[in-house]
N, C-alpha and C. Protein backbone atom coordinates (compact mmCIF):
# COMPACT_ATOMS: atom_id res chain seq x y z
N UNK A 1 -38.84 178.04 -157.46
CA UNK A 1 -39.23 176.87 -158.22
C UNK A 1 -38.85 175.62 -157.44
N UNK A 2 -39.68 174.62 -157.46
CA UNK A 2 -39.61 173.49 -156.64
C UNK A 2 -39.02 172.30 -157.61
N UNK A 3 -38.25 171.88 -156.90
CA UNK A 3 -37.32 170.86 -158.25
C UNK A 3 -37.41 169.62 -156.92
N UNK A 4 -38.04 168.62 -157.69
CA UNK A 4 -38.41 167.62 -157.03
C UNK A 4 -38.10 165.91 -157.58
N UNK A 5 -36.95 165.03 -157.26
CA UNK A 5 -36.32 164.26 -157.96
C UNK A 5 -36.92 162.58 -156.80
N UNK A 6 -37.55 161.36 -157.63
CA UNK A 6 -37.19 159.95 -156.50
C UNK A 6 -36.48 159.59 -157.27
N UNK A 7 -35.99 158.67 -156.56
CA UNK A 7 -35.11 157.54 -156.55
C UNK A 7 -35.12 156.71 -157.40
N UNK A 8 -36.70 156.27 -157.32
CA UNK A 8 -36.86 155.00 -158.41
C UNK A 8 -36.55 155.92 -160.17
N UNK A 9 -36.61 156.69 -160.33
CA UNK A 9 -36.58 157.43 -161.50
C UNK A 9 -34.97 157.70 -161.98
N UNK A 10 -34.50 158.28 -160.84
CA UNK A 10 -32.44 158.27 -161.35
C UNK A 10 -31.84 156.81 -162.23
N UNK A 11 -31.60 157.27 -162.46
CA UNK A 11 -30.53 156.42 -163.46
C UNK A 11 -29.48 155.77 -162.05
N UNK A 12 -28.98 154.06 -162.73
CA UNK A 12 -28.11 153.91 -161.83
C UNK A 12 -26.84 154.66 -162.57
N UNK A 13 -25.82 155.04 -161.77
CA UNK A 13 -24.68 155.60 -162.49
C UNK A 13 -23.79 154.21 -162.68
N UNK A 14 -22.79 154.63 -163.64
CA UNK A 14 -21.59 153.62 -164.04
C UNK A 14 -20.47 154.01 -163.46
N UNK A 15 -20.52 152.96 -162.05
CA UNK A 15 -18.99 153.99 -160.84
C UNK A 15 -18.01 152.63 -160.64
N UNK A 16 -16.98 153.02 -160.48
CA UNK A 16 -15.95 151.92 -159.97
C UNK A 16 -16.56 150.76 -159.14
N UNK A 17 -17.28 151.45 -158.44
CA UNK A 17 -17.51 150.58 -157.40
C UNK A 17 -18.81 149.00 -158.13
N UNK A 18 -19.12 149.43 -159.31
CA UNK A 18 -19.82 148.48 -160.05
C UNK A 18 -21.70 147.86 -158.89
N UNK A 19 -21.87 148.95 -158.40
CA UNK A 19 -23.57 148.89 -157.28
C UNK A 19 -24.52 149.62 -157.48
N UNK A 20 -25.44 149.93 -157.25
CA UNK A 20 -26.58 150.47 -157.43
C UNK A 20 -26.38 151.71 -156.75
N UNK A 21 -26.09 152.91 -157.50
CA UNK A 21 -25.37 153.99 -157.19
C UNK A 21 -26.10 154.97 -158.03
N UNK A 22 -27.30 155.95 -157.49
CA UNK A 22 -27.98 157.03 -157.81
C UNK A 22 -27.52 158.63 -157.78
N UNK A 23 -27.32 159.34 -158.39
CA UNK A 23 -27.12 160.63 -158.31
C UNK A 23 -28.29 161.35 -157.98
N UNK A 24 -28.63 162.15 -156.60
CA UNK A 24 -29.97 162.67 -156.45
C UNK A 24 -29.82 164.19 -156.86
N UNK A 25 -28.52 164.42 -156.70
CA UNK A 25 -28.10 166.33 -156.41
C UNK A 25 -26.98 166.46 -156.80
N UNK A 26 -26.79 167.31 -157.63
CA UNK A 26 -25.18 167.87 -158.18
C UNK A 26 -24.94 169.19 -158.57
N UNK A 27 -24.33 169.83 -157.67
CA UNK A 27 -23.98 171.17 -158.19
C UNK A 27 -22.44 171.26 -157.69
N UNK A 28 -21.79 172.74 -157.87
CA UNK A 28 -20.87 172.75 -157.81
C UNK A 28 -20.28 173.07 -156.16
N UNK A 29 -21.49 173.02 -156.03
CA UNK A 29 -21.28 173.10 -154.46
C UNK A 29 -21.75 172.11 -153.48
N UNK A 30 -22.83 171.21 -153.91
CA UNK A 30 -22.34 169.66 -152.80
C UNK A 30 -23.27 168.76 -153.99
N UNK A 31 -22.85 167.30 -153.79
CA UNK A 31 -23.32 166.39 -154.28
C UNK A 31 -24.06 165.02 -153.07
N UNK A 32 -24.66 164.62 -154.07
CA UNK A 32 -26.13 164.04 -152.97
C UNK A 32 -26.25 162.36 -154.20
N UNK A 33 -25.55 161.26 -153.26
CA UNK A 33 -25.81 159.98 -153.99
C UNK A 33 -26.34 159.19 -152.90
N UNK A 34 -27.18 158.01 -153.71
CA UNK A 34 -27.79 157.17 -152.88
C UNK A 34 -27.77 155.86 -153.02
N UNK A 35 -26.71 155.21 -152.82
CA UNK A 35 -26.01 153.73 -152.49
C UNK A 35 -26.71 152.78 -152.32
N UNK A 36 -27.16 151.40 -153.05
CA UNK A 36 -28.03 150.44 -152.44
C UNK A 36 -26.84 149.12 -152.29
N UNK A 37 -26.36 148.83 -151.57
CA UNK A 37 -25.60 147.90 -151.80
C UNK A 37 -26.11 146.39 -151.15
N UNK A 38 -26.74 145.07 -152.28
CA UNK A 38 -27.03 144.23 -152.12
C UNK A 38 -26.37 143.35 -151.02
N UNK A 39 -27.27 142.09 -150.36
CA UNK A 39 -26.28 141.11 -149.16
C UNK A 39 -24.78 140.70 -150.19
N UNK A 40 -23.66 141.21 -149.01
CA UNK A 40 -22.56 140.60 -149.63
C UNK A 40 -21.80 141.48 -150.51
N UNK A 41 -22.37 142.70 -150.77
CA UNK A 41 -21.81 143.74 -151.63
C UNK A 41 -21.19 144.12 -150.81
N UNK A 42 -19.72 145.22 -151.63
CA UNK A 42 -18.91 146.63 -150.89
C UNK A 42 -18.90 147.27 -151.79
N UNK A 43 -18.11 148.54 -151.24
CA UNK A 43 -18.33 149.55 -151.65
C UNK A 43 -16.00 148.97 -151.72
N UNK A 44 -15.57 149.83 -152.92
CA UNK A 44 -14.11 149.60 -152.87
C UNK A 44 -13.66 150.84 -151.95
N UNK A 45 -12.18 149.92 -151.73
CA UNK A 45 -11.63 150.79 -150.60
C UNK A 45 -11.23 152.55 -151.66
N UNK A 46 -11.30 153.55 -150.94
CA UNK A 46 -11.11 154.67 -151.49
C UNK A 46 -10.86 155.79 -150.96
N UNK A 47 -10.56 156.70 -151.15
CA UNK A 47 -9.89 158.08 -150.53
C UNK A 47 -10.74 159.34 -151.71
N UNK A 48 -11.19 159.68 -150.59
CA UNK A 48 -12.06 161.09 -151.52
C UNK A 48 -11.52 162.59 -150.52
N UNK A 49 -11.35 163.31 -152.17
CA UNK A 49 -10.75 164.32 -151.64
C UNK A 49 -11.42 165.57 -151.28
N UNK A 50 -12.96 165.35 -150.55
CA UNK A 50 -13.63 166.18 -149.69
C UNK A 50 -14.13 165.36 -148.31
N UNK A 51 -14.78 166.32 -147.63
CA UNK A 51 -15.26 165.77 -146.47
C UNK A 51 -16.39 165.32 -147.12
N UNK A 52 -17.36 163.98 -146.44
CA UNK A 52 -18.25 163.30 -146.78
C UNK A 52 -18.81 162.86 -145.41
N UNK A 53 -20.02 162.93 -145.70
CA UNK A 53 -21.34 161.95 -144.94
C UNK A 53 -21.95 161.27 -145.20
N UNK A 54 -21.92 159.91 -144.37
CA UNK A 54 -22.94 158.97 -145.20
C UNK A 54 -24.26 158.90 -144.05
N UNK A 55 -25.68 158.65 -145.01
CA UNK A 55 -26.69 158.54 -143.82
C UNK A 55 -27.48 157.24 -144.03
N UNK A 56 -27.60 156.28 -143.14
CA UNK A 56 -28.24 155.22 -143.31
C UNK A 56 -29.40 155.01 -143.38
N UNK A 57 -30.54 154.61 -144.20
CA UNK A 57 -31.77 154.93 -144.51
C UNK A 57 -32.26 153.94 -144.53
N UNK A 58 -31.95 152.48 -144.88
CA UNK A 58 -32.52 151.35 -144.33
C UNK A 58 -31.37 150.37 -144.21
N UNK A 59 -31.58 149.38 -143.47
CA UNK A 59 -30.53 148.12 -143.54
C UNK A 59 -29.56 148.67 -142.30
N UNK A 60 -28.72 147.74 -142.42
CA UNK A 60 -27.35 148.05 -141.42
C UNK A 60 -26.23 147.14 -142.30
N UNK A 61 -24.64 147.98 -141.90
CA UNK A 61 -24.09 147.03 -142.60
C UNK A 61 -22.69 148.11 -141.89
N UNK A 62 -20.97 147.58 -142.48
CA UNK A 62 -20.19 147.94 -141.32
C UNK A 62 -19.42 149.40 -142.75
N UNK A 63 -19.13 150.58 -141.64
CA UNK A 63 -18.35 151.28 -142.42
C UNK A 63 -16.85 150.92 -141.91
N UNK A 64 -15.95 151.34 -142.70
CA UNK A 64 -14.60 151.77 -142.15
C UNK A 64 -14.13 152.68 -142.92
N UNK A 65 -13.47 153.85 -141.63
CA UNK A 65 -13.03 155.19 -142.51
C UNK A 65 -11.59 154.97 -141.10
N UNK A 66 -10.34 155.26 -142.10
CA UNK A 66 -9.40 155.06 -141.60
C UNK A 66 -9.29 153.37 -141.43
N UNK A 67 -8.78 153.53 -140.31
CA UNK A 67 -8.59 151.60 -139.39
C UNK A 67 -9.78 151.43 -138.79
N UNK A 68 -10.75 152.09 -138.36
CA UNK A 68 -11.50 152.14 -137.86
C UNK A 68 -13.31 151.28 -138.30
N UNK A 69 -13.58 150.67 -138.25
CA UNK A 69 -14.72 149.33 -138.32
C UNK A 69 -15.64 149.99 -137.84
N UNK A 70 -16.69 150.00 -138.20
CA UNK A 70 -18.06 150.45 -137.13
C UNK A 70 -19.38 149.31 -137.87
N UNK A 71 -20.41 148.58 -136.97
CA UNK A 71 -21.42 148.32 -137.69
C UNK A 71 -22.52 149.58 -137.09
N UNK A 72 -22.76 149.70 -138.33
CA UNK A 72 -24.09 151.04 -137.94
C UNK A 72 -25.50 150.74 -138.82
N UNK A 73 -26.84 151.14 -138.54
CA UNK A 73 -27.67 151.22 -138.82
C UNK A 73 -29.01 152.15 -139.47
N UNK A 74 -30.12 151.67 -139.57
CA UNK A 74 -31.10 152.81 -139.77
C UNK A 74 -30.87 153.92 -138.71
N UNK A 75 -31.01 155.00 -139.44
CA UNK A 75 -31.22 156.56 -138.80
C UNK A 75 -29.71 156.92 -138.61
N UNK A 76 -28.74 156.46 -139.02
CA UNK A 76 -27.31 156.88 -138.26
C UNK A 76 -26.41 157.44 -139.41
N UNK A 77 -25.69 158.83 -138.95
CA UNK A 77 -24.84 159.45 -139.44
C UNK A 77 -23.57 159.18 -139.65
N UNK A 78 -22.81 159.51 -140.30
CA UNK A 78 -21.39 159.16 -140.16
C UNK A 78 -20.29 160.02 -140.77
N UNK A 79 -19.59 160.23 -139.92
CA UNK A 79 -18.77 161.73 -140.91
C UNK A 79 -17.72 160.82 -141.11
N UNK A 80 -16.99 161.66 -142.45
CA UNK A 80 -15.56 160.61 -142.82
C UNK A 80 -14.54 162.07 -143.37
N UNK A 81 -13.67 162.40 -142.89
CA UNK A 81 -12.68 163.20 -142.97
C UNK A 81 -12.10 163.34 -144.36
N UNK A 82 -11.75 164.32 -145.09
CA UNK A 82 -11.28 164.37 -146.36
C UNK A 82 -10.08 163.62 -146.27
N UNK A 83 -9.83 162.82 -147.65
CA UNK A 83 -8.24 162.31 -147.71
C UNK A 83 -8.20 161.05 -146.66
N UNK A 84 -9.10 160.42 -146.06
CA UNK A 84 -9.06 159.41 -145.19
C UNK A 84 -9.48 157.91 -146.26
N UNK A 85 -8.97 156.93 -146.17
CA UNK A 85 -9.60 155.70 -146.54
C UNK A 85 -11.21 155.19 -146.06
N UNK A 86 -12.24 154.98 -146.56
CA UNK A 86 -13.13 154.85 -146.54
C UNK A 86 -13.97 153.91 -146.96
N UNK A 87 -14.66 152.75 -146.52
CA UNK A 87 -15.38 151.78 -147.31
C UNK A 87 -16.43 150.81 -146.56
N UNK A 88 -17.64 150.63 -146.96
CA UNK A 88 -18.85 149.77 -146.93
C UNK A 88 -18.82 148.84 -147.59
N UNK A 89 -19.55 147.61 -145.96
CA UNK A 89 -20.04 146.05 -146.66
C UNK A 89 -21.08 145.99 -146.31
N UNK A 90 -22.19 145.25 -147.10
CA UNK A 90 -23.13 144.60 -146.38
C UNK A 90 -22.92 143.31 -146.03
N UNK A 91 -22.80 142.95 -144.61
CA UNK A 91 -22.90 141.57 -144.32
C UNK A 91 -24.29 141.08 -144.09
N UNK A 92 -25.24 141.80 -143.93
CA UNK A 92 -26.76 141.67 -144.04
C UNK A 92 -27.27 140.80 -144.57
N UNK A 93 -28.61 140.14 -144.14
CA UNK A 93 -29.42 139.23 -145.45
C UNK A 93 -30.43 140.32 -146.44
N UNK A 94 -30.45 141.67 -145.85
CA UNK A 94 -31.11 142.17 -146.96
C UNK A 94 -30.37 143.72 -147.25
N UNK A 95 -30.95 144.44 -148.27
CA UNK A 95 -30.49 145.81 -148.45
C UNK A 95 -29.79 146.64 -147.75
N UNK A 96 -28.63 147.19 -147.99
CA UNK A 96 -28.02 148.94 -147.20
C UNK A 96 -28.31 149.97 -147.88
N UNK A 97 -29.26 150.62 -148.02
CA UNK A 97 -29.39 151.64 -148.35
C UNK A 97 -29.11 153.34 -147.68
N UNK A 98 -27.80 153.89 -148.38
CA UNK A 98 -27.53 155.15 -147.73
C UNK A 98 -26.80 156.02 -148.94
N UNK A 99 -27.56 157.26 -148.04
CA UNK A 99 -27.21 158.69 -148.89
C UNK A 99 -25.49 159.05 -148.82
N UNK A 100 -24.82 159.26 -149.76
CA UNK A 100 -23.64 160.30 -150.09
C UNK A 100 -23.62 161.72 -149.64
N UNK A 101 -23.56 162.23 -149.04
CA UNK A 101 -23.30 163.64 -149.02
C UNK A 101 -21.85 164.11 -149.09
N UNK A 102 -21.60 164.83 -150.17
CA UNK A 102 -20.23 165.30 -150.26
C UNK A 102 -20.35 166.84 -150.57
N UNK A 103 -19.88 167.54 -149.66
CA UNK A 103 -19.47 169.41 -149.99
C UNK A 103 -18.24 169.93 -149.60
N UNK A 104 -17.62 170.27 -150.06
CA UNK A 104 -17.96 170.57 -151.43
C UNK A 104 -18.21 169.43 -152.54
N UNK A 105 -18.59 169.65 -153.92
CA UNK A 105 -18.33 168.54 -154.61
C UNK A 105 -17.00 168.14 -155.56
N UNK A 106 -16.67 167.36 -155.08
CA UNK A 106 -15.46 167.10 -155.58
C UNK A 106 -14.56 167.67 -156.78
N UNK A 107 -13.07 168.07 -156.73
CA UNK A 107 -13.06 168.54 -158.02
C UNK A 107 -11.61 167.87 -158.89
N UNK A 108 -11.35 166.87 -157.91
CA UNK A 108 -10.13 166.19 -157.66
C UNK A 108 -10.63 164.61 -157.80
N UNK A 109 -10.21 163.63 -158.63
CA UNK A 109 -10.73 162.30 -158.78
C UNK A 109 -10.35 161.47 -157.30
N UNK A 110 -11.24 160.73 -156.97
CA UNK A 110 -11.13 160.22 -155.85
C UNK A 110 -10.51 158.42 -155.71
N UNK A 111 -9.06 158.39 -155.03
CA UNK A 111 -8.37 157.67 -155.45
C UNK A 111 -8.79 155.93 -154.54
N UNK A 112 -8.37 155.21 -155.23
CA UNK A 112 -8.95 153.64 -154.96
C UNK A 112 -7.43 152.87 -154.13
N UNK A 113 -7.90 152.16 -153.65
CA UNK A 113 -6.96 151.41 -152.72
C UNK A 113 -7.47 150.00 -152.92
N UNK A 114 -5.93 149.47 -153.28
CA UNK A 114 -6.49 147.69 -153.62
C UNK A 114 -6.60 147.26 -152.25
């Protein structure tokens, strides 16, 4: 059976991070979100307790996982280590749009850093 979900149709979710934050995929074995974060938005600083990938799908804007700063763009991957600090800005004049990939899916609340 073909199970077939867009974007424009998800619900935004209600997450800490207070952004345009889609759930595409959830099982108990990986979860699949899709982040739009407006010019000037972040994402809060945070520590998640699986490994995660983020994939950039339009826009550019800067990650940091650990101490570590990167500005990255369309088409680009990014692995972020379980238990590491983690967080997105857009300094952009327009949209960041990127996918969540987390597997497993979390089963442990994922903790915030002021």
């Amino acid at each position: 059976m073909i199970i077939a979900r867009k974007l424009s149709e998800a619900p935004i979710m209600d997450t800490a991070h207070r952004v345009d934050a889609r759930n595409l995929y959830n099982t108990k074995d990986a979860m699949i979100t899709v982040i739009i974060l407006k010019p000037g938005q972040s994402l809060k600083k945070h520590i998640t307790p699986v490994d995660v990938a983020f994939y950039v799908l339009r826009g550019e804007g800067v990650v940091q996982i650990g101490d570590e700063k990167m500005n990255v763009g369309r088409d680009t991957l990014v692995e972020s280590p379980k238990n590491i600090l983690h967080c997105w800005t857009n300094e952009s004049d327009s949209n960041l749009v990127f996918m969540v990939i987390k597997a497993p899916r979390p089963e442990k609340k994922t903790v915030f850093v002021s």
